[in-house]
Protein backbone atom coordinates (compact mmCIF):
# COMPACT_ATOMS: atom_id res chain seq x y z
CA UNK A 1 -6.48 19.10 17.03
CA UNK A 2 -3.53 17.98 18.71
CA UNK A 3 -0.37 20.18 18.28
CA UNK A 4 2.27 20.95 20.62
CA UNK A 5 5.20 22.66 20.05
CA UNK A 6 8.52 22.25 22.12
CA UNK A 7 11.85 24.60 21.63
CA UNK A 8 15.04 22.19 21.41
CA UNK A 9 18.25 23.98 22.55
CA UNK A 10 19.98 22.52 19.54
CA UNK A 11 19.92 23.86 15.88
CA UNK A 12 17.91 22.11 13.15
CA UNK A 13 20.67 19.83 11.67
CA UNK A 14 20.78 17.84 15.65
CA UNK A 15 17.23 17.68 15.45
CA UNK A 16 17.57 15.98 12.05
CA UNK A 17 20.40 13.77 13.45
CA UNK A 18 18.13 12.00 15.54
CA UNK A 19 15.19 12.04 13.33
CA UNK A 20 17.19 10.15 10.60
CA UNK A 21 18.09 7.16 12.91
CA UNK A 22 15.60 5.03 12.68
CA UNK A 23 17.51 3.21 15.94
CA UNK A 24 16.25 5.88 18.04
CA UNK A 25 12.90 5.90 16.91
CA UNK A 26 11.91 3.70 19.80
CA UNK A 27 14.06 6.16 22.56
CA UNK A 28 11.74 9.43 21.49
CA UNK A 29 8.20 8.42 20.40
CA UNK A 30 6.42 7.30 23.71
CA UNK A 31 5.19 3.98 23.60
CA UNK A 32 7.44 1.79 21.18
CA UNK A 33 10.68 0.02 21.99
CA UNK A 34 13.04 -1.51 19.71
CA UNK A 35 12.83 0.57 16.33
CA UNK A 36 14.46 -1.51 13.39
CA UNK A 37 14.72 -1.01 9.82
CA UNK A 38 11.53 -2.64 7.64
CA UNK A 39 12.46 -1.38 4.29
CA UNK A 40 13.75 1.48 2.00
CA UNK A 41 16.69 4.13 3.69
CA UNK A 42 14.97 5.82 6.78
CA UNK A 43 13.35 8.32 6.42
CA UNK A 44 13.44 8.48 2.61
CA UNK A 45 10.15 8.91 1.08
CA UNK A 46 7.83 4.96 1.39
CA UNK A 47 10.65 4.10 3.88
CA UNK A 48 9.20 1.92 7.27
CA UNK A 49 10.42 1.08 10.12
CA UNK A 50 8.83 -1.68 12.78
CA UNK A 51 9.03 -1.33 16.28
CA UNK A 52 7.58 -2.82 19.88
CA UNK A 53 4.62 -1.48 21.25
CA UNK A 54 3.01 -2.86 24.65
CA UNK A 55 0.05 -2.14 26.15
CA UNK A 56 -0.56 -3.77 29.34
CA UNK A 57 0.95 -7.16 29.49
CA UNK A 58 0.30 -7.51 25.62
CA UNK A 59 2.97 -6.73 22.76
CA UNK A 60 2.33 -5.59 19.67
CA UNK A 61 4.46 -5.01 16.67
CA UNK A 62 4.14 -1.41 15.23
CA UNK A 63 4.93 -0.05 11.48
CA UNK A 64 5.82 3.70 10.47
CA UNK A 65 5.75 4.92 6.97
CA UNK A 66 7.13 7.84 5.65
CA UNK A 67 4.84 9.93 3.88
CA UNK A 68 6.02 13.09 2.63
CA UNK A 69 9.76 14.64 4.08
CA UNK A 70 11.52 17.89 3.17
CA UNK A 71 14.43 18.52 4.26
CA UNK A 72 15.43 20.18 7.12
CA UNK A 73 11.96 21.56 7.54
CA UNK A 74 8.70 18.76 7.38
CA UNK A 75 8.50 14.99 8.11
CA UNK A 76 5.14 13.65 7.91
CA UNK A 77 4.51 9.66 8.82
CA UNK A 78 1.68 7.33 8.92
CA UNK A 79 1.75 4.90 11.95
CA UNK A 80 -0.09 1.96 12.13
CA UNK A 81 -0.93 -0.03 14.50
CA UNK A 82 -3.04 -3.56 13.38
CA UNK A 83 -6.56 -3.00 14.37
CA UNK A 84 -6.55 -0.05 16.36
CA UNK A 85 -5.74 1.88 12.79
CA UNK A 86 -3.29 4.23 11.98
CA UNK A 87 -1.99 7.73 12.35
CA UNK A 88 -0.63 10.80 10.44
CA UNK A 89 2.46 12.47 12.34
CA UNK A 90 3.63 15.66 10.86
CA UNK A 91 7.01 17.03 12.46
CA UNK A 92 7.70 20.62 11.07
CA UNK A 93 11.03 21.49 12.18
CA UNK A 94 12.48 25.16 12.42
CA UNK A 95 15.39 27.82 12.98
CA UNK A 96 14.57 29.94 15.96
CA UNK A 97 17.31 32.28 16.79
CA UNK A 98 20.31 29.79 17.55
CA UNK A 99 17.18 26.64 18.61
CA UNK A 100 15.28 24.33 16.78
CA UNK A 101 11.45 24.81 17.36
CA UNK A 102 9.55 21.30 16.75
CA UNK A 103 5.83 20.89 16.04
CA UNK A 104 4.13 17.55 16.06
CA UNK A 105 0.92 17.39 15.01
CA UNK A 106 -0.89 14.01 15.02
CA UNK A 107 -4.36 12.78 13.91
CA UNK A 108 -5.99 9.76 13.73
CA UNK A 109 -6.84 8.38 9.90
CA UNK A 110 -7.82 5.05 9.77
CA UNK A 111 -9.14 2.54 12.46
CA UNK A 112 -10.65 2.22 15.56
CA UNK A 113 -8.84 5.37 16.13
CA UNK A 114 -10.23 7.64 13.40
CA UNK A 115 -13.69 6.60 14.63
CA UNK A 116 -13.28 7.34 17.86
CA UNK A 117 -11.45 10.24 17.33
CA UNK A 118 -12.53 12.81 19.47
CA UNK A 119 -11.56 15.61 22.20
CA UNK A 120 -10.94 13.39 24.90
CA UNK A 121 -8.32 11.45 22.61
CA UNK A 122 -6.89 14.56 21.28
CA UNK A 123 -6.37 15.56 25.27
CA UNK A 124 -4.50 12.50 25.52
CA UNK A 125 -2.75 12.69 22.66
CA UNK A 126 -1.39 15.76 23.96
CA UNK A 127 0.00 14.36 27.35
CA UNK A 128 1.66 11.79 24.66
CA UNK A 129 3.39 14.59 22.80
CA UNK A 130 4.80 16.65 25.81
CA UNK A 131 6.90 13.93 26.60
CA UNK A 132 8.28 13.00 23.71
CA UNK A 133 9.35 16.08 22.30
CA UNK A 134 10.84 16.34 25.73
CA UNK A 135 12.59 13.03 25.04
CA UNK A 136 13.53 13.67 21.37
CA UNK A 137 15.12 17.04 23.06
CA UNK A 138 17.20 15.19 25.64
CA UNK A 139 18.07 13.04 23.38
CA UNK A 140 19.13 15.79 20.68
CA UNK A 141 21.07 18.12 23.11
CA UNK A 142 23.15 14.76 24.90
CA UNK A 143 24.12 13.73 21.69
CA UNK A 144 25.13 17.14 20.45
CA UNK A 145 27.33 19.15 22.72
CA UNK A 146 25.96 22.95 23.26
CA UNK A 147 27.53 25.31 20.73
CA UNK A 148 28.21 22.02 17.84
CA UNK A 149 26.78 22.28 14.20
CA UNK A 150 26.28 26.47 15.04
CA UNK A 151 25.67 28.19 11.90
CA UNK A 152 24.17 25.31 10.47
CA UNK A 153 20.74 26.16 10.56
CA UNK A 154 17.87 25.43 8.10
């Protein structure tokens, strides 16, 4: 299983700020590069977004769906990646005290990557999702001053 958890010193509504930009997409979720609208209003339900991913000296182009979102507390996406399969990435986002606690939780479903899926990858996955919920919460708290959107908690 791999969940990790990261405590954002910003309430919910930053946290869904930057979520909602499908711009920044590319800034938080290690490994892609220049997130751009594919269709629908990010992150509305069956909304995508495509994006740059490299790995090694080859570039590939990426695709996130939205799968299920309720607002200000879940966002759950499927992202696929060609042949290597795709992904389901559940973001639960909650109130704690006057933070925003963030969960990602991310499996393999489809792919070379749902076959393979095992410890090892989970382990890795993990390494993956330390830093970017420490990106997504340097991004949230420089693009929210400390003490804005107080009292706006989910």
């Amino acid at each position: 299983m791999a969940a990790r958890h990261h405590l954002i010193d910003r309430p919910p509504s930053a946290v869904w700020t930057v979520l909602e930009d499908e711009r920044l997409y590319g800034t938080w979720v290690v490994g892609t590069s220049d997130s751009r609208r594919e269709q629908g209003d990010w992150p509305e339900l069956g909304s995508s977004i495509t994006y740059s991913v490299r790995l090694g000296p080859k570039e590939f182009t990426g695709r996130t769906v939205v799968r299920r979102i309720e607002r200000p507390r879940t966002l759950e996406l499927e992202a696929e990646a060609g042949p290597l399969g795709s992904a389901r990435i559940a973001l639960d986002i909650r109130s704690w005290g006057d933070k925003t606690l963030v969960t990602v939780d991310e499996h393999p479903l489809r792919g070379v990557g749902g076959t393979l899926h095992n410890v090892l990858l989970d382990s890795l996955i993990q390494i993956r999702h330390r830093t970017m919920l420490a990106r997504l919460a340097r991004l949230t708290e420089r693009r929210t001053p400390s003490g804005a959107g107080e009292g706006a908690h989910a």
